[in-house]
Protein backbone atom coordinates (compact mmCIF):
# COMPACT_ATOMS: atom_id res chain seq x y z
CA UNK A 1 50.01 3.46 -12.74
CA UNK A 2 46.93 2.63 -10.53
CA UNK A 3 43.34 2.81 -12.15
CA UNK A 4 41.95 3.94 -9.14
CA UNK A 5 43.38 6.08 -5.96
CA UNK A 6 44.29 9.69 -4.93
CA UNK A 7 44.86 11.71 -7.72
CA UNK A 8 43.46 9.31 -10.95
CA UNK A 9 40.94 10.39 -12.74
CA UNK A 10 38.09 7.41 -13.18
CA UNK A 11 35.72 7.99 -16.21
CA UNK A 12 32.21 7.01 -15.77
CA UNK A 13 31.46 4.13 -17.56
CA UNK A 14 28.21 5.96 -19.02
CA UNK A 15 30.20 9.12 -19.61
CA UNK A 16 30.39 8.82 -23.44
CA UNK A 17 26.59 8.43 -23.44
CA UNK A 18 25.46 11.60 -21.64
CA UNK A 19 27.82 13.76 -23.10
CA UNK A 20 26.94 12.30 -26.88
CA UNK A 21 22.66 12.54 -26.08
CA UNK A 22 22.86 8.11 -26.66
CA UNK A 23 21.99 7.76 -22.94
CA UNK A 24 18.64 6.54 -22.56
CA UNK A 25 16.29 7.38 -20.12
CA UNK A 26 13.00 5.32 -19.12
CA UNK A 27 10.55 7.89 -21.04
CA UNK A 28 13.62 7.21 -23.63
CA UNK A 29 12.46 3.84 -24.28
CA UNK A 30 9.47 3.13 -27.29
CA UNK A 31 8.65 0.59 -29.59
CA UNK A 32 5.90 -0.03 -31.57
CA UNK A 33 2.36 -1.45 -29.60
CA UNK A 34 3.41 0.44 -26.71
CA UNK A 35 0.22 1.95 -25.18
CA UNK A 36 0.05 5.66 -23.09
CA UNK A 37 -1.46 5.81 -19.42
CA UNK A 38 -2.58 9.42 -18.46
CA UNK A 39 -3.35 10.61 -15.00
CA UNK A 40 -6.41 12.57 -13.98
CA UNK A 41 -5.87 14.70 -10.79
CA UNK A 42 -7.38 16.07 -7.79
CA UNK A 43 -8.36 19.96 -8.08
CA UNK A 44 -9.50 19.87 -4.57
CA UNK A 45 -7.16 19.72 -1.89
CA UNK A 46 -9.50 17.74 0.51
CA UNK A 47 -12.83 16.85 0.02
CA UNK A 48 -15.50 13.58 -0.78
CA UNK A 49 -15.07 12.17 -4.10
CA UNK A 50 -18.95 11.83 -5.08
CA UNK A 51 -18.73 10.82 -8.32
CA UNK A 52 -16.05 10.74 -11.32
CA UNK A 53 -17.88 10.65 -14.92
CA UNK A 54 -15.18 8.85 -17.16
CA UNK A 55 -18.37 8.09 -20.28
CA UNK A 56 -17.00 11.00 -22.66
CA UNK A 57 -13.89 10.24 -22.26
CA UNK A 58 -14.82 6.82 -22.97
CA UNK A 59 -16.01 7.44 -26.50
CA UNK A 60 -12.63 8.91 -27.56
CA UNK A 61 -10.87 6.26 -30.68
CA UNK A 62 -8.31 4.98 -29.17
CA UNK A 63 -8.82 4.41 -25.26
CA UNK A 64 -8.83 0.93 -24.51
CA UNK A 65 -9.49 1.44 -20.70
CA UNK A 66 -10.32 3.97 -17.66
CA UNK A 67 -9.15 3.72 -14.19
CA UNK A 68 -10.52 4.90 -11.41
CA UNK A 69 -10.49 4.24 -7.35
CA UNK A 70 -12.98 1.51 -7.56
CA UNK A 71 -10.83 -0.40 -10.04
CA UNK A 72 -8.65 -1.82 -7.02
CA UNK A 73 -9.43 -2.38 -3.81
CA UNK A 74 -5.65 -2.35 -2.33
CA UNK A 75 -4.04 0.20 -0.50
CA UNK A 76 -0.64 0.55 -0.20
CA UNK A 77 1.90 2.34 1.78
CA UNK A 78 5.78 1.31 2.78
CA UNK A 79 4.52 1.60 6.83
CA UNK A 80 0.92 2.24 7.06
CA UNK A 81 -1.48 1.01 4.16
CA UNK A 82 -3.13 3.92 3.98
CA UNK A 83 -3.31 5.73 0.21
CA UNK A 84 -5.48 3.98 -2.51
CA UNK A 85 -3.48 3.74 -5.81
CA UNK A 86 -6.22 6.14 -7.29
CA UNK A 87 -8.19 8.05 -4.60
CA UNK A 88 -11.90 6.40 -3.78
CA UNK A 89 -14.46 8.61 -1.82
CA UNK A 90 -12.06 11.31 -0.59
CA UNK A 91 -8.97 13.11 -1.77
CA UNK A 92 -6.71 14.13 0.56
CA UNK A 93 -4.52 16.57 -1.65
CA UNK A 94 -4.77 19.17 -4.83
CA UNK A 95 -3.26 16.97 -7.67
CA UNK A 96 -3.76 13.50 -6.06
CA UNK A 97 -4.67 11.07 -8.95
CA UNK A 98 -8.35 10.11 -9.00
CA UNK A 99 -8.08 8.61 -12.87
CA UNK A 100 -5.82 6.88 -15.07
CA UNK A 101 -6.64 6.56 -19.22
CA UNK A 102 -4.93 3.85 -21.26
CA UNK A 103 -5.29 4.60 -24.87
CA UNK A 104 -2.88 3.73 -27.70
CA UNK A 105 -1.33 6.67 -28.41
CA UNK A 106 -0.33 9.75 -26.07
CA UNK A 107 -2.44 12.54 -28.02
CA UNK A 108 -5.50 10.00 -27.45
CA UNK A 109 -5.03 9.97 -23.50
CA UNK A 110 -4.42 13.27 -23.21
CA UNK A 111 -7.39 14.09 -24.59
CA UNK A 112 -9.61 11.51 -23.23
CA UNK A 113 -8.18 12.64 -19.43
CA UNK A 114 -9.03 15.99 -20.34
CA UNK A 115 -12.75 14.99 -21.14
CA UNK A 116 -12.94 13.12 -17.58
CA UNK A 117 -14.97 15.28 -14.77
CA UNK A 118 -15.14 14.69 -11.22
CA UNK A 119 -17.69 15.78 -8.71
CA UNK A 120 -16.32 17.04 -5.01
CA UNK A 121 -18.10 17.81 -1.67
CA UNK A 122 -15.26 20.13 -0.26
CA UNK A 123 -14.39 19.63 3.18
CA UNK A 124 -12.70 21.66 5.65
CA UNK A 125 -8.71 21.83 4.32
CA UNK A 126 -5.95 21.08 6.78
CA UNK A 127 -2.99 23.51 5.88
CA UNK A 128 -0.18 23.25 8.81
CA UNK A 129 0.52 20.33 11.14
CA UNK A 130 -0.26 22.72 13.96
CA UNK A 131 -3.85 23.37 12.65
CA UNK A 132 -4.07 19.57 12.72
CA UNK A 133 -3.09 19.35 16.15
CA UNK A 134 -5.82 22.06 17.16
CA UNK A 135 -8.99 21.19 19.04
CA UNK A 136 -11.52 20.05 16.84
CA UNK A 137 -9.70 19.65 13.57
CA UNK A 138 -10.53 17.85 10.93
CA UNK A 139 -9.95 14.07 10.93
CA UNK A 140 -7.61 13.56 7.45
CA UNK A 141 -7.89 9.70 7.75
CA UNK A 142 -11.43 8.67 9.80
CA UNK A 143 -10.32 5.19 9.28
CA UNK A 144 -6.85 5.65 10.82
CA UNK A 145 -7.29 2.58 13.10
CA UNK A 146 -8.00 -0.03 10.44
CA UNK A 147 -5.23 0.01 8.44
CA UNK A 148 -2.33 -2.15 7.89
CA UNK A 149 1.39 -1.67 8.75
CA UNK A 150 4.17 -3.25 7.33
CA UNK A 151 6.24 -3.17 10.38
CA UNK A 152 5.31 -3.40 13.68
CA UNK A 153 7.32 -0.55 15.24
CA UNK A 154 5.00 2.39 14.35
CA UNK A 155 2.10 3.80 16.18
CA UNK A 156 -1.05 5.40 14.59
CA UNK A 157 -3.43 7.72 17.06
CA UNK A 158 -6.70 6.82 15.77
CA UNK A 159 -9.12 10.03 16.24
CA UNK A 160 -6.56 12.51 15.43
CA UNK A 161 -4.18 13.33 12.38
CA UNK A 162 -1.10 12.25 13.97
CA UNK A 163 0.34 8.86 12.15
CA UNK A 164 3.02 8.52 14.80
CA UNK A 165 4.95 10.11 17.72
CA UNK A 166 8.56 9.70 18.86
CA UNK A 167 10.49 11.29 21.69
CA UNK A 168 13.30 11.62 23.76
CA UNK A 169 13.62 12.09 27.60
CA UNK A 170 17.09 12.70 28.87
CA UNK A 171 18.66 13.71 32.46
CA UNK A 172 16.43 16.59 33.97
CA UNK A 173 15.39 19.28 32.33
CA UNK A 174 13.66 20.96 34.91
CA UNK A 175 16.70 21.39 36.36
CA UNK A 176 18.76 22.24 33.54
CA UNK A 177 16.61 25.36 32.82
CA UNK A 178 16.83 26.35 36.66
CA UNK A 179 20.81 25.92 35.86
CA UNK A 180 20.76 28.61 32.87
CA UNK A 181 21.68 31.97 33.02
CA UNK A 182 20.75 32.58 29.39
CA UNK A 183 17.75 31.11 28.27
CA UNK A 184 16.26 31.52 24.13
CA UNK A 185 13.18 30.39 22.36
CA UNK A 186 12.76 30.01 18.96
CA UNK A 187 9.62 28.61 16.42
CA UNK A 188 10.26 27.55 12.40
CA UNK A 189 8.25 27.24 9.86
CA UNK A 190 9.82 25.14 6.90
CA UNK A 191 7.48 24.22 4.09
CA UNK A 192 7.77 21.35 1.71
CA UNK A 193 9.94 21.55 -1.44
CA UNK A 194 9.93 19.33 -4.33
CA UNK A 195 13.26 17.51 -5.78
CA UNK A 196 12.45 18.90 -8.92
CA UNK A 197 15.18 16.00 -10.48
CA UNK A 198 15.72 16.75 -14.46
CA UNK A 199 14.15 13.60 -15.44
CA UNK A 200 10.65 13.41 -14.73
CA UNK A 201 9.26 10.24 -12.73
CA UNK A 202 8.29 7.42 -15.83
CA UNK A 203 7.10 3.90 -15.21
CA UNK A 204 6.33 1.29 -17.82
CA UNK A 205 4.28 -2.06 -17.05
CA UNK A 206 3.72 -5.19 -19.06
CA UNK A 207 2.70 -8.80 -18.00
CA UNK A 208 3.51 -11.69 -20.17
CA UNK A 209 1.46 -14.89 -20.56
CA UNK A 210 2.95 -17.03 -17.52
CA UNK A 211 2.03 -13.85 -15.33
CA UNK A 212 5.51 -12.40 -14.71
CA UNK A 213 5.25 -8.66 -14.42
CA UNK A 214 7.94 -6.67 -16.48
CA UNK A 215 8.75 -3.21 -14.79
CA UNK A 216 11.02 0.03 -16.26
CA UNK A 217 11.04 2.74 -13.71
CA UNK A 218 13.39 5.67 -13.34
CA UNK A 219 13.79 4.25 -9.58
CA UNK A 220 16.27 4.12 -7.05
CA UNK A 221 14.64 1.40 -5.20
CA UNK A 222 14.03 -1.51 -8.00
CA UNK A 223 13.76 -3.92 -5.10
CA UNK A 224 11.05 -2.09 -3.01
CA UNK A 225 9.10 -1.74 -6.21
CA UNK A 226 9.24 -5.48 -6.19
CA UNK A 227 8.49 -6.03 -2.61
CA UNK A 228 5.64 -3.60 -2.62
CA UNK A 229 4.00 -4.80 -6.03
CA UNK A 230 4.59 -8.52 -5.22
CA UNK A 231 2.93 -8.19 -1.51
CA UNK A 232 -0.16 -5.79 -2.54
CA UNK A 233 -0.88 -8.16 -5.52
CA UNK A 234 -0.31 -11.85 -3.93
CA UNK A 235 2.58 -12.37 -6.11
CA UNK A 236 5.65 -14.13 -6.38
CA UNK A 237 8.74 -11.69 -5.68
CA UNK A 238 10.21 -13.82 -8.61
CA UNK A 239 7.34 -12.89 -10.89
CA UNK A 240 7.94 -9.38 -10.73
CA UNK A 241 10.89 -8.19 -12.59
CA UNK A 242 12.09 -4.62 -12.20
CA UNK A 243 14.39 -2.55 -14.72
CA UNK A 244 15.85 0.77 -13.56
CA UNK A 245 17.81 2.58 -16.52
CA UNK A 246 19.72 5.65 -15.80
CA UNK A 247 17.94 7.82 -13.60
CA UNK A 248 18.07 11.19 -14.09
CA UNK A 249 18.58 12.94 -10.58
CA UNK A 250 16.39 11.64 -8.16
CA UNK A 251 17.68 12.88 -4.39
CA UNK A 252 15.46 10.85 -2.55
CA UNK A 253 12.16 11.62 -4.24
CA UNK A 254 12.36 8.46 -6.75
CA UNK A 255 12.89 5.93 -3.67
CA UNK A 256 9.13 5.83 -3.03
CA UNK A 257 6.83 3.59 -5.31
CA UNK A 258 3.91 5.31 -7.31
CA UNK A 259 4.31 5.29 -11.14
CA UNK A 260 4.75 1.82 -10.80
CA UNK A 261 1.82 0.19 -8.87
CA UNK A 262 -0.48 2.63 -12.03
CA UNK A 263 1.57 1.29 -14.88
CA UNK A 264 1.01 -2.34 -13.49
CA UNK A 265 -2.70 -1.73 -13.16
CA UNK A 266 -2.80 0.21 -16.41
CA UNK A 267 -0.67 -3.00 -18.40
CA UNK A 268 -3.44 -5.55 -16.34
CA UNK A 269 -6.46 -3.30 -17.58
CA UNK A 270 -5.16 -3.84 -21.26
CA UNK A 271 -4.43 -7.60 -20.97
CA UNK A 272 -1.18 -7.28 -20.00
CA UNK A 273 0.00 -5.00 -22.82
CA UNK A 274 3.23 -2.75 -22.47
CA UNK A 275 1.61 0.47 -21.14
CA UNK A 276 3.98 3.40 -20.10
CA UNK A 277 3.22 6.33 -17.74
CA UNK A 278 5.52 9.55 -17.71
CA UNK A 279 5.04 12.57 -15.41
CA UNK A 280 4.33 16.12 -17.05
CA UNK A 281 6.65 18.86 -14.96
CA UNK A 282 3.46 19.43 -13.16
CA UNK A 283 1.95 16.17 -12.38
CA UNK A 284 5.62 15.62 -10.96
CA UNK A 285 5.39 18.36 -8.69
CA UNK A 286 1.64 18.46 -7.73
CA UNK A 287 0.90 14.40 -7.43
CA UNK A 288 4.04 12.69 -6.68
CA UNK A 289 5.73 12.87 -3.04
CA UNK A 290 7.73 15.56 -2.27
CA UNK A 291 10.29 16.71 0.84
CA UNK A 292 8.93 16.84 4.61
CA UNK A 293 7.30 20.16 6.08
CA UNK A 294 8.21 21.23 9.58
CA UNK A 295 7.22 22.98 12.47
CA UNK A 296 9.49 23.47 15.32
CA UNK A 297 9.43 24.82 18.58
CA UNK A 298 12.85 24.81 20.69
CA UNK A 299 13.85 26.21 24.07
CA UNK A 300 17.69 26.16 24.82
CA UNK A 301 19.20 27.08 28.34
CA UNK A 302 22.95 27.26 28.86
CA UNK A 303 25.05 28.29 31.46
CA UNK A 304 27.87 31.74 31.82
CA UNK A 305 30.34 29.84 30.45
CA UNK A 306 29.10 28.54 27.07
CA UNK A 307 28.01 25.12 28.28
CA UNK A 308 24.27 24.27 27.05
CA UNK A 309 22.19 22.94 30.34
CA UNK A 310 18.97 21.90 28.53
CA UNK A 311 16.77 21.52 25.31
CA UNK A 312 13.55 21.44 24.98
CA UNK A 313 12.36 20.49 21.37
CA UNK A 314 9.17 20.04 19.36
CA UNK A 315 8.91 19.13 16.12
CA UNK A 316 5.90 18.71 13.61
CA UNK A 317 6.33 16.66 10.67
CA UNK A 318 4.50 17.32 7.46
CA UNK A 319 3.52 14.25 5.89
CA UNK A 320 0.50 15.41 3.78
CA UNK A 321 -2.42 13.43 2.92
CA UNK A 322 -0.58 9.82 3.21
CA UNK A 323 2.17 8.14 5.75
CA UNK A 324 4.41 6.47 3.29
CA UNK A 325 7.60 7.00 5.10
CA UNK A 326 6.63 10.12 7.10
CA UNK A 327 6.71 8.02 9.98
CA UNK A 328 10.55 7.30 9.65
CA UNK A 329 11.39 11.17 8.75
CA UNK A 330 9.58 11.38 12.42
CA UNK A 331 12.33 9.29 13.64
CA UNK A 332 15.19 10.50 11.91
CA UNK A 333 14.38 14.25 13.43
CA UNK A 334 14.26 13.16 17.12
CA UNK A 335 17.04 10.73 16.98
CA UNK A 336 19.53 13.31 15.57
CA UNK A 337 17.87 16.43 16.83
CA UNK A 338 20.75 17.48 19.40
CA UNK A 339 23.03 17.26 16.10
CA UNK A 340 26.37 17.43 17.15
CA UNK A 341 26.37 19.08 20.98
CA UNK A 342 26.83 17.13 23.87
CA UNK A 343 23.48 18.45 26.22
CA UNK A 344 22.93 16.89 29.70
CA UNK A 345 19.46 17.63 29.83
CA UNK A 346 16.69 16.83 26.88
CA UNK A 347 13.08 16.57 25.83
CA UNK A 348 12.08 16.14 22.33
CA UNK A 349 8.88 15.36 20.90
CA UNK A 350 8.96 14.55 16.72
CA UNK A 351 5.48 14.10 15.32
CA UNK A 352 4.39 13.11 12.01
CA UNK A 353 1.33 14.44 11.10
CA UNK A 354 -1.30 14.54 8.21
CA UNK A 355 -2.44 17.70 6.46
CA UNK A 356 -4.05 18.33 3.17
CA UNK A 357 -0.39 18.87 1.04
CA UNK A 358 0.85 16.06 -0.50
CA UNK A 359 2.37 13.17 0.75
CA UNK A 360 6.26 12.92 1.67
CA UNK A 361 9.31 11.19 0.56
CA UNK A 362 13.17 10.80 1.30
CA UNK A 363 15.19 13.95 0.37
CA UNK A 364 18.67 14.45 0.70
CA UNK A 365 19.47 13.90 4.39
CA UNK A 366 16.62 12.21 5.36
CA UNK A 367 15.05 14.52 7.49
CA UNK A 368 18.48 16.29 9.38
CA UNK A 369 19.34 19.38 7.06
CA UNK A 370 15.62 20.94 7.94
CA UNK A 371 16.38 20.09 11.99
CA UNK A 372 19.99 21.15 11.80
CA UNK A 373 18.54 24.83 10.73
CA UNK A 374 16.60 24.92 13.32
CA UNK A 375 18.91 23.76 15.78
CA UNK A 376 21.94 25.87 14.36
CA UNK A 377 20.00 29.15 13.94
CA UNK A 378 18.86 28.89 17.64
CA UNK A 379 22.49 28.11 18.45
CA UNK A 380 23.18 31.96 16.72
CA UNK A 381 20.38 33.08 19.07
CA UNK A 382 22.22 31.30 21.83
CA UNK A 383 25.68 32.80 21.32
């Protein structure tokens, strides 16, 4: 009999331990010495950071270090550089980390990151990409020129809150409206969504003596954790070594790398002591990336007999207070945003675009279920 094919059952090799409860998890993993890192979060959604007042906090047994944006100067991002590992001056969205607390046990942090206050100058929030786009609105990211990118092929507008722009120009669509007999217009409105994966995001961080950084994240993307922690800190890829246990459901929204550029800082703050960092439900849903928001606008003509003469499409991406890989979700819309009709005629335009909600990851299908909606419910309007 075959052990694999049509019709054979294959039993997953970690099948015994998840049914059982012996399948371990990274939060799953403790030993003695091991210290706790707690965040502190934003409770403005955009506004200047004036001070953050970590002394009470300071005094509670236990802590053996505080964290805050002026503890690093790097900024990271897997396109543009452009979010500070803890926010410095401004925060750009409700629950974005401005804090982290190392102490040696979890009931210690807690209550030292309880005790830590911060002091905000609100500013004018940005709630829709199409209030960003609107004459006078408020720069997100002042600096927008002077950052970094990691790859050459995207395009920042510096002076407005767009990050990047895409589009599409096919045939004549001019003409292919003037060719329709039946012409529809449709706009959508789809807001973010978390993953909300069963297992919580967790990172751990230690650094031994020769400087080799030891990292357990519930990751799907072990070697862009290395890439990303190696370049930001002038290290040796080979010096960073990255663990990924089971992960338990992650869709997308454990591909980006957060946890583990605070538990690295956290472990280097502690001289290089095992720290470990695990997300409460609501720090997971509030400060950790989360699916794309979009705004569409489409115009379809098509002809008596069925055949679709011309789109017109615009789309608004939702990448919240930070790029990370907004940029590519930008892509991903206006590359596949015909789906799967053949149409002579097209013009799309795929923005991604800051606003005050927090910053965007990878979620199942990368962009296309959101545009296929749109697309599909304007084909209903169509027919």
């Amino acid at each position: 009999m075959p052990k694999t094919g049509i019709g054979v059952t294959v039993i997953r090799k970690e099948a015994y331990e998840k049914v059982t409860g012996g399948a371990k998890y990274t939060a799953d993993f403790f030993s003695a010495g091991v210290m706790t890192a707690r965040l502190v979060t934003s409770t403005c959604a955009h506004g200047v950071l004036r001070s953050v007042d970590t002394d009470e906090a300071a005094k509670i047994p236990g802590v053996r270090a505080i964290l805050t944006g002026g503890s690093t100067g790097v900024l990271c991002g897997s396109i543009i550089g452009d979010r500070p590992p803890l926010a410095r001056e401004r925060v750009r969205y409700y629950g974005e980390p401005i804090a982290l607390v190392v102490a040696e046990s979890a009931g210690q942090a807690a209550k030292a990151a309880s005790l830590v206050k911060a002091e905000y100058e609100p500013l004018p929030a940005v709630r829709s990409p199409g209030q960003a786009l609107e004459q006078g609105a408020y720069l997100i990211h002042e600096n927008l020129g002077s950052y970094q990118k990691t790859v050459p092929d995207v395009y920042p507008e510096p002076g407005t809150n767009i990050c990047h722009r895409e589009k599409i120009r096919k045939g004549n669509v001019i003409k292919g409206f003037e060719e329709s007999s039946v012409t529809v217009e449709g706009r959508f409105t789809l807001p973010q969504s978390d993953h909300i994966a069963m297992e919580t995001r967790a990172a751990a961080a230690s650094i031994s003596a020769d400087g080799t950084v030891y990292i357990r994240t519930s990751s799907q993307a072990p070697f862009e954790v290395q890439k990303l922690l190696s370049g930001m800190f002038q290290m040796d890829e080979t010096k960073v070594v990255v663990e990924t246990p089971l992960v338990g459901g992650a869709f997308g929204g454990k591909a980006a790398v957060q946890l583990e550029i605070l538990a690295y800082l956290a472990s280097k703050a502690v001289g290089g002591r095992p720290v470990r960092l695990v997300s409460t439900r609501e720090e997971d849903i509030a400060s950790s990336p989360c699916r794309m928001g979009l705004e569409a606008q489409i115009r379809l003509g098509a002809a008596n007999d069925g055949t679709i003469k011309a789109a017109e499409m615009t789309f608004l991406v939702d990448t919240g207070g930070y790029s990370d890989v907004g940029p590519r979700l930008c892509k991903a819309v206006v590359v596949g945003c015909t789906g799967p009709y053949s149409i002579e005629n097209v013009s799309c335009d795929s923005l991604c675009i800051y606003t005050n909600h927090p910053y965007v990851t990878s979620f199942r299908g990368f962009s296309h279920a959101c545009v296929t909606f749109c697309v599909e419910r304007m084909m209903d309007k169509l027919a």
